[in-house]
C-alpha atoms as a PDB file:
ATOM      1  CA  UNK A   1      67.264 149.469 203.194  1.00  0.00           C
ATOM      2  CA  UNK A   2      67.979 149.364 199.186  1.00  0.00           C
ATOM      3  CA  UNK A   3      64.529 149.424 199.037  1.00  0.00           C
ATOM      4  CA  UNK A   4      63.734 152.058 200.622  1.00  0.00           C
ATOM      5  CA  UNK A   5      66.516 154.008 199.428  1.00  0.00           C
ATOM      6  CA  UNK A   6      65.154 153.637 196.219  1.00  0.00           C
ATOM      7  CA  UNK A   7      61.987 154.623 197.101  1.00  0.00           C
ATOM      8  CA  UNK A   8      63.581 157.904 198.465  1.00  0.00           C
ATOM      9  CA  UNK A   9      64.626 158.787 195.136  1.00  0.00           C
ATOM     10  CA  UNK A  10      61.523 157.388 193.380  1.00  0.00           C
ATOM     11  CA  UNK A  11      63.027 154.778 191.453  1.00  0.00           C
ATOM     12  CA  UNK A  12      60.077 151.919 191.912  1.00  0.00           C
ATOM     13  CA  UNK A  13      61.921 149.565 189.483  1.00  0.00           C
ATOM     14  CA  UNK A  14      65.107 148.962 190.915  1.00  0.00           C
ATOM     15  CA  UNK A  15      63.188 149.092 194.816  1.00  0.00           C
ATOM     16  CA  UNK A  16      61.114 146.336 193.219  1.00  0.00           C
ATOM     17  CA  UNK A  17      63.719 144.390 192.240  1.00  0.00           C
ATOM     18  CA  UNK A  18      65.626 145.000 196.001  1.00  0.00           C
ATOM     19  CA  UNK A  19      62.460 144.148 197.928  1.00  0.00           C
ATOM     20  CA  UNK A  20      61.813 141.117 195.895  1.00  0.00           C
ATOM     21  CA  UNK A  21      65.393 140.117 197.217  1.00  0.00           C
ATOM     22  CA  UNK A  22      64.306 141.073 200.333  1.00  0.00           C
ATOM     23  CA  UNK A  23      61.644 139.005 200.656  1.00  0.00           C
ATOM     24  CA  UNK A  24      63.453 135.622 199.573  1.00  0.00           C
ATOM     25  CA  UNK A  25      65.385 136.473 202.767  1.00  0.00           C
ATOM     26  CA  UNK A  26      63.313 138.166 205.255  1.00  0.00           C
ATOM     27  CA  UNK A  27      59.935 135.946 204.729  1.00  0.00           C
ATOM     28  CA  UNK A  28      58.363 139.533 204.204  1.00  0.00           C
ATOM     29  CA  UNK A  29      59.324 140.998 207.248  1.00  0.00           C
ATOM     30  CA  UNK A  30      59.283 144.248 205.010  1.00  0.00           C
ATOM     31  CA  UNK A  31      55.497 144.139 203.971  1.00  0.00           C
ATOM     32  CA  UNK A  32      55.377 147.827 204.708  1.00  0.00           C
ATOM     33  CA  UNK A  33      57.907 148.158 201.759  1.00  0.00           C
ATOM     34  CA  UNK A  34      55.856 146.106 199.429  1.00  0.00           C
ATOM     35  CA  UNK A  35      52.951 147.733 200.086  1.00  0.00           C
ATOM     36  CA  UNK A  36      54.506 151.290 199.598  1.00  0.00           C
ATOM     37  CA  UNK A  37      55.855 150.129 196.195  1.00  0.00           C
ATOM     38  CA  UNK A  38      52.169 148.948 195.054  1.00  0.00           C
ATOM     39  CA  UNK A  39      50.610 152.559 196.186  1.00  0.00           C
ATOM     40  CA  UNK A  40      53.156 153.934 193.777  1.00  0.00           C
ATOM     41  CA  UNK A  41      51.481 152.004 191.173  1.00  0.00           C
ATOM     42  CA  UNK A  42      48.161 151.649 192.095  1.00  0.00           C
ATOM     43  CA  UNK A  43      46.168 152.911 194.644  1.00  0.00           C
ATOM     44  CA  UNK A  44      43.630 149.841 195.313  1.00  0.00           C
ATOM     45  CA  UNK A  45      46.994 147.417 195.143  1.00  0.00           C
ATOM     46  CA  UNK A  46      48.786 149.643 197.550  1.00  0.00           C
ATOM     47  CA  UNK A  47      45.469 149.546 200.239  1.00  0.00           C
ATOM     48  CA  UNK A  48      45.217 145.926 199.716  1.00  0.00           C
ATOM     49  CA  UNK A  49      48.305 145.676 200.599  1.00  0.00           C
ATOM     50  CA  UNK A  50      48.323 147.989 203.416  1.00  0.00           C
ATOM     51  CA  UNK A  51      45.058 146.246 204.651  1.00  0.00           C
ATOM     52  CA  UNK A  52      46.645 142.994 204.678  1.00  0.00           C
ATOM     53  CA  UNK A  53      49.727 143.814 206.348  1.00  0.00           C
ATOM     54  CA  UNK A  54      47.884 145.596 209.030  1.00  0.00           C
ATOM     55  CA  UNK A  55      45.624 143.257 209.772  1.00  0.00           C
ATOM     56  CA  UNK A  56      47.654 140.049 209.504  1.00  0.00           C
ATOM     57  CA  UNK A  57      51.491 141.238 210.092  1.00  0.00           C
ATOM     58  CA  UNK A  58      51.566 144.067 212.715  1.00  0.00           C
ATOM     59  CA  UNK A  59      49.513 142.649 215.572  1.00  0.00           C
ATOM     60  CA  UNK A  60      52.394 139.994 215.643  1.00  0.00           C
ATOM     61  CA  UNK A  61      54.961 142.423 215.462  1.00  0.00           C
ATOM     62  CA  UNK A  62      56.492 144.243 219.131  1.00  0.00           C
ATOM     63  CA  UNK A  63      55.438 147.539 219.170  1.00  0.00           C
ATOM     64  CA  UNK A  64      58.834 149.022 218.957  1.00  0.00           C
ATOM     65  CA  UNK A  65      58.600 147.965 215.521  1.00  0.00           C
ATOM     66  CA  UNK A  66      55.698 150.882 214.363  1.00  0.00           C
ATOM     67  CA  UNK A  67      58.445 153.080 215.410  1.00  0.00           C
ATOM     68  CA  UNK A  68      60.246 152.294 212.560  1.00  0.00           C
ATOM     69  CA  UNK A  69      57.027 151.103 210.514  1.00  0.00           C
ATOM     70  CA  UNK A  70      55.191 154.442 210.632  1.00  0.00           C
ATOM     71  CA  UNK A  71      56.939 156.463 208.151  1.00  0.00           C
ATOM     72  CA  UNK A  72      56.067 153.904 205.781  1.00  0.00           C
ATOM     73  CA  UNK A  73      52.866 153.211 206.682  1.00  0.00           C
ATOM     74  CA  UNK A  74      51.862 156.746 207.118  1.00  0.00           C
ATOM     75  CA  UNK A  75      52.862 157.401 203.120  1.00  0.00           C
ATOM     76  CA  UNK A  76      51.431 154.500 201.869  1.00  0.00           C
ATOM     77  CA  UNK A  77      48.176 155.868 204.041  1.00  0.00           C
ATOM     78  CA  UNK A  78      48.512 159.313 202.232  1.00  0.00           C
ATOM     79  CA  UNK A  79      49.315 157.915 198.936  1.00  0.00           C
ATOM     80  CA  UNK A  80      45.958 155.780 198.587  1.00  0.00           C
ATOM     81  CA  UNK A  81      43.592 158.160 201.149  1.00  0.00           C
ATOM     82  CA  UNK A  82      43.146 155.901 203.493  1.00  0.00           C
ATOM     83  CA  UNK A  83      44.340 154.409 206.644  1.00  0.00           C
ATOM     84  CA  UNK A  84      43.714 150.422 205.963  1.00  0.00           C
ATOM     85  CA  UNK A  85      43.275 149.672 209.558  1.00  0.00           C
ATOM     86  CA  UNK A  86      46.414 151.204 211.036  1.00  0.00           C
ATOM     87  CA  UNK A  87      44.566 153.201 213.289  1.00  0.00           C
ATOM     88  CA  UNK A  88      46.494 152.653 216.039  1.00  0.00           C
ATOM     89  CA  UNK A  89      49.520 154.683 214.298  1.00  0.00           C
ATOM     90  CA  UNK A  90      48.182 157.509 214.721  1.00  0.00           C
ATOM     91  CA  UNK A  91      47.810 157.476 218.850  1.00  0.00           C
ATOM     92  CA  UNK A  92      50.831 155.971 218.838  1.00  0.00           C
ATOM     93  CA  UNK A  93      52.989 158.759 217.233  1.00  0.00           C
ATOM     94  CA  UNK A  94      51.581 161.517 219.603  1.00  0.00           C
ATOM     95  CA  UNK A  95      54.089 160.220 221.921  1.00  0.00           C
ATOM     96  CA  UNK A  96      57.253 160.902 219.528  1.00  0.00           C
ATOM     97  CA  UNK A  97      55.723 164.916 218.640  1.00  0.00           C
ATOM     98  CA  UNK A  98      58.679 167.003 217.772  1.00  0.00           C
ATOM     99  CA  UNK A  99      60.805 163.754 217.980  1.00  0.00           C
ATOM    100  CA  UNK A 100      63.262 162.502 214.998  1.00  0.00           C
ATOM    101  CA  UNK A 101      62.391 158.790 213.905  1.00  0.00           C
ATOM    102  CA  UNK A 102      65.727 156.773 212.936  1.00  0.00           C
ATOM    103  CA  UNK A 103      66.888 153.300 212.732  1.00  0.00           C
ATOM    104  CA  UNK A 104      70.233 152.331 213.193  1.00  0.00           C
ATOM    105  CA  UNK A 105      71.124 151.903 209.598  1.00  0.00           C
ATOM    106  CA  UNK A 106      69.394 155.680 208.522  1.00  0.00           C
ATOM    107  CA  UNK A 107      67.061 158.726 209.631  1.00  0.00           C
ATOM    108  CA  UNK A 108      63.397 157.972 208.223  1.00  0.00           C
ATOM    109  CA  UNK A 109      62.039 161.635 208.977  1.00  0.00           C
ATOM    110  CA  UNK A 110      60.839 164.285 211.535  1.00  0.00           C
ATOM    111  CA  UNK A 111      58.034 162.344 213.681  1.00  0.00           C
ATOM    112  CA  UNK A 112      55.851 165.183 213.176  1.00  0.00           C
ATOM    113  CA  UNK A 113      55.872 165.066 208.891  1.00  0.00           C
ATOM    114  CA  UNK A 114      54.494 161.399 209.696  1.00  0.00           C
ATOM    115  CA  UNK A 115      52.045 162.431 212.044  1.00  0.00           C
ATOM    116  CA  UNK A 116      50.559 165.159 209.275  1.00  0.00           C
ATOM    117  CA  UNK A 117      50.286 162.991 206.637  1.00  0.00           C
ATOM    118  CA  UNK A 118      48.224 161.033 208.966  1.00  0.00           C
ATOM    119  CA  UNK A 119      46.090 164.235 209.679  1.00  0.00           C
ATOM    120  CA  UNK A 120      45.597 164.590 205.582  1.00  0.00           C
ATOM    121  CA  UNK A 121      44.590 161.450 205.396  1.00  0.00           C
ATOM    122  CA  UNK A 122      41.996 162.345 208.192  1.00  0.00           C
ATOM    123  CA  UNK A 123      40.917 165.528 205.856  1.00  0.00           C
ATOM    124  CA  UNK A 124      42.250 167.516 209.430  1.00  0.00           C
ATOM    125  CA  UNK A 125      44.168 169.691 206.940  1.00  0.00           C
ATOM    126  CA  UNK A 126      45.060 172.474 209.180  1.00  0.00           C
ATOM    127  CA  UNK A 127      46.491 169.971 211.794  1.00  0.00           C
ATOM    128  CA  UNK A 128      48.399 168.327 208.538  1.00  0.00           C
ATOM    129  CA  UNK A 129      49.935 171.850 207.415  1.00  0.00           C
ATOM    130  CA  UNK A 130      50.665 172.416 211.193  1.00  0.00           C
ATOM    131  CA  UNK A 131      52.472 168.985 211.509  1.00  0.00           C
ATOM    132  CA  UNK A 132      54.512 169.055 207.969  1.00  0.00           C
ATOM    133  CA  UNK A 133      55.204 171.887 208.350  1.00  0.00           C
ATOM    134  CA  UNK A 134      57.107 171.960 211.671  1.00  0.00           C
ATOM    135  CA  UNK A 135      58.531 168.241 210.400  1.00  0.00           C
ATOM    136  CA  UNK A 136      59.537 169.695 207.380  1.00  0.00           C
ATOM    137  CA  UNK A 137      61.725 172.943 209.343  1.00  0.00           C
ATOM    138  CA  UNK A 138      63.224 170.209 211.127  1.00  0.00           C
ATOM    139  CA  UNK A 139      64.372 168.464 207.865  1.00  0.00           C
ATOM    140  CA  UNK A 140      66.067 172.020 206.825  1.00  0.00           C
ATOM    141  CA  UNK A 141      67.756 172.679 210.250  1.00  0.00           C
ATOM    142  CA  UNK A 142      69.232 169.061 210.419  1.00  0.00           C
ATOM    143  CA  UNK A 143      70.342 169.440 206.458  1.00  0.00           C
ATOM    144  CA  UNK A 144      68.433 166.253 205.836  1.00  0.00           C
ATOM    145  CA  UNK A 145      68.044 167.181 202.509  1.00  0.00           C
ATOM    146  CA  UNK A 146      66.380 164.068 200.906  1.00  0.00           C
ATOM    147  CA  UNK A 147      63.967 164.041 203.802  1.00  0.00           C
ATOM    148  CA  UNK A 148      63.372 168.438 202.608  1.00  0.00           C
ATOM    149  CA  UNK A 149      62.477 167.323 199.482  1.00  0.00           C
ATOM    150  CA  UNK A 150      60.352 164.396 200.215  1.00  0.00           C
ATOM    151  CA  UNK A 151      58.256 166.888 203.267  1.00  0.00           C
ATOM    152  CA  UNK A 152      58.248 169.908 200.898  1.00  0.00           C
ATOM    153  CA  UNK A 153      56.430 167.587 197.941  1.00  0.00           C
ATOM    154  CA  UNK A 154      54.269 166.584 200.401  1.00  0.00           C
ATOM    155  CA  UNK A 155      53.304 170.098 202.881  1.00  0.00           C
ATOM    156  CA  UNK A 156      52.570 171.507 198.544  1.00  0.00           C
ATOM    157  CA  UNK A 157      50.430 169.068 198.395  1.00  0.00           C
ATOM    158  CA  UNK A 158      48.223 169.885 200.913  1.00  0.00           C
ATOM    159  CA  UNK A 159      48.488 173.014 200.656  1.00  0.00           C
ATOM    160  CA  UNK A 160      46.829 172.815 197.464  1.00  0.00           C
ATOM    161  CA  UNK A 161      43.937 170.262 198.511  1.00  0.00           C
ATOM    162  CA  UNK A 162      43.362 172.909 201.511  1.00  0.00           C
ATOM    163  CA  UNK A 163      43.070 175.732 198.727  1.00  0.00           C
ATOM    164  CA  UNK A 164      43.208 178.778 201.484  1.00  0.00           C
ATOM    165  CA  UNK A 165      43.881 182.523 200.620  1.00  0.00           C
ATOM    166  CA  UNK A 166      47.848 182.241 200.036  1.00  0.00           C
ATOM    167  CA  UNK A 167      48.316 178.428 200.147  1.00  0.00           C
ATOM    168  CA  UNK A 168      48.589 178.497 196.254  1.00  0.00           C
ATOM    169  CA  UNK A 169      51.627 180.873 196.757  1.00  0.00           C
ATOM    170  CA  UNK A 170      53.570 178.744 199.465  1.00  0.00           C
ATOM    171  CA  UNK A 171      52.819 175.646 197.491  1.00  0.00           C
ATOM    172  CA  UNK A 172      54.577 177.234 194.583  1.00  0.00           C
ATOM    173  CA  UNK A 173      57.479 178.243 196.460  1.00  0.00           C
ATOM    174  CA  UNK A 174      57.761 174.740 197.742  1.00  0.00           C
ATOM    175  CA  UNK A 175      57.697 173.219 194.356  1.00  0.00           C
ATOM    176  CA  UNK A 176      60.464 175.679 193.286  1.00  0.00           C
ATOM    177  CA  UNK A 177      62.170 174.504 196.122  1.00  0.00           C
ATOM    178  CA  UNK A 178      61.504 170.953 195.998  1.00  0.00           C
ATOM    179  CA  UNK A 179      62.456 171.068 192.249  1.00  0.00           C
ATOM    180  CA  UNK A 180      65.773 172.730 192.845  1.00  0.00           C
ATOM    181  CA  UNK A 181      67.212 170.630 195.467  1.00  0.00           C
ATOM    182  CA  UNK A 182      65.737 167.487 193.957  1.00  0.00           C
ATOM    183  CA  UNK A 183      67.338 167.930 190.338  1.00  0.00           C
ATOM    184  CA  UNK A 184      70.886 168.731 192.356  1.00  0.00           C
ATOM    185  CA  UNK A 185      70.205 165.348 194.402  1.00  0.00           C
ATOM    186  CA  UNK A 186      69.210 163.191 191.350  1.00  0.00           C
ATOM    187  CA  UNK A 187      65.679 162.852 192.970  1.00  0.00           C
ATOM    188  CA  UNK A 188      64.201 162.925 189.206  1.00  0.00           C
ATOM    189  CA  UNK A 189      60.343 161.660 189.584  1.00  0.00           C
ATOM    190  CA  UNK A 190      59.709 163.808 192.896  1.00  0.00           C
ATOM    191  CA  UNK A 191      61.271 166.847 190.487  1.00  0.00           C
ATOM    192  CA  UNK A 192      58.928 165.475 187.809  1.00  0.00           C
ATOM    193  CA  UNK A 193      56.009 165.414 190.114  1.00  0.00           C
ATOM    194  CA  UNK A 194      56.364 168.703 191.511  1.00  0.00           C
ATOM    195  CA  UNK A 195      56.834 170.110 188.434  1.00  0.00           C
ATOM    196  CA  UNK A 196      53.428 168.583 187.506  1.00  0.00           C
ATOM    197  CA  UNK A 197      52.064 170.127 190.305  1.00  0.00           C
ATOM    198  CA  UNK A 198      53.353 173.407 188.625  1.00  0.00           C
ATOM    199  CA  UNK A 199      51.700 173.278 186.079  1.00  0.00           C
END
């Protein structure tokens, strides 16, 4: 959960050095971490990974665990392009539409924010804007405000790929969003990134 909590800040060297911690203890039960920490770096080591896992790790897993998995899996997915085999994340999550995913140590997200980063992935980028976008309102009415930032980086950035008549517009307003509430929650490389995306 260190991890990950790093991760939800953007700090990939001190979530390194917790999942590497992690690992000594949990035989890399948290792969899915791992592999999310590798997309961040590269994209090819972050589908390896992703690949692997899925592949190797999940069919051995109970499938309560994707419930908790699929956040992680599904940004890993949308940080490298690509699902890596976890296909059957995406079937699965229909069940949990306009559901909140949480664990019993933290909230991971609105279940439909995962499911539209899955659709991006798919290049479905109506369905994606649809689904992050109704995730992301859900993030704002529950004051989840890490989880605002996090789904208003992500609903700009599809916005942007899908290009349409006022997408630029809402993308920007996101970004001055996303920058706002990120600088006032310390959330420094998503505020750098979306000020990139500025540009």
């Amino acid at each position: 959960q260190a991890a990950r909590g790093a991760l939800d800040v953007g700090d990939h060297a001190a979530a390194a050095r917790w999942q590497a911690a992690a690992e000594a203890t949990l035989l890399g039960a948290s792969i899915p971490t791992a592999a999310l920490l590798s997309a961040a770096e590269s994209r090819q080591a972050g589908a390896e990974a992703l690949t692997r896992w899925a592949r190797d790790i999940d069919p051995q897993l109970p499938n309560m665990f994707r419930f908790f998995a699929a956040p992680l899996v599904a940004r890993i997915a949308f940080l490298v392009g690509d699902r890596c085999g976890a296909d059957s994340y995406v079937d699965y999550l229909e069940t949990f539409a306009g559901e909140l995913i949480a664990l019993d140590s933290g909230i991971e997200g609105a279940a439909d924010w995962v499911r539209g980063l899955f659709a991006a992935v798919d290049g479905r980028l109506d369905a994606a804007v649809t689904l992050v976008e109704t995730g992301h309102a859900m993030h704002i009415d529950l004051h989840l405000h890490a989880r605002t930032v996090r789904s208003g980086h992500d609903l700009a950035k599809i916005l942007l790929r899908r290009g349409e008549s006022d997408d630029l517009d809402r993308a920007e307003g996101l970004l001055a969003e996303v920058v706002s509430l990120g600088t006032e929650l310390g959330m420094t490389p998503i505020v750098e990134a979306s000020a990139a995306l500025r540009g």
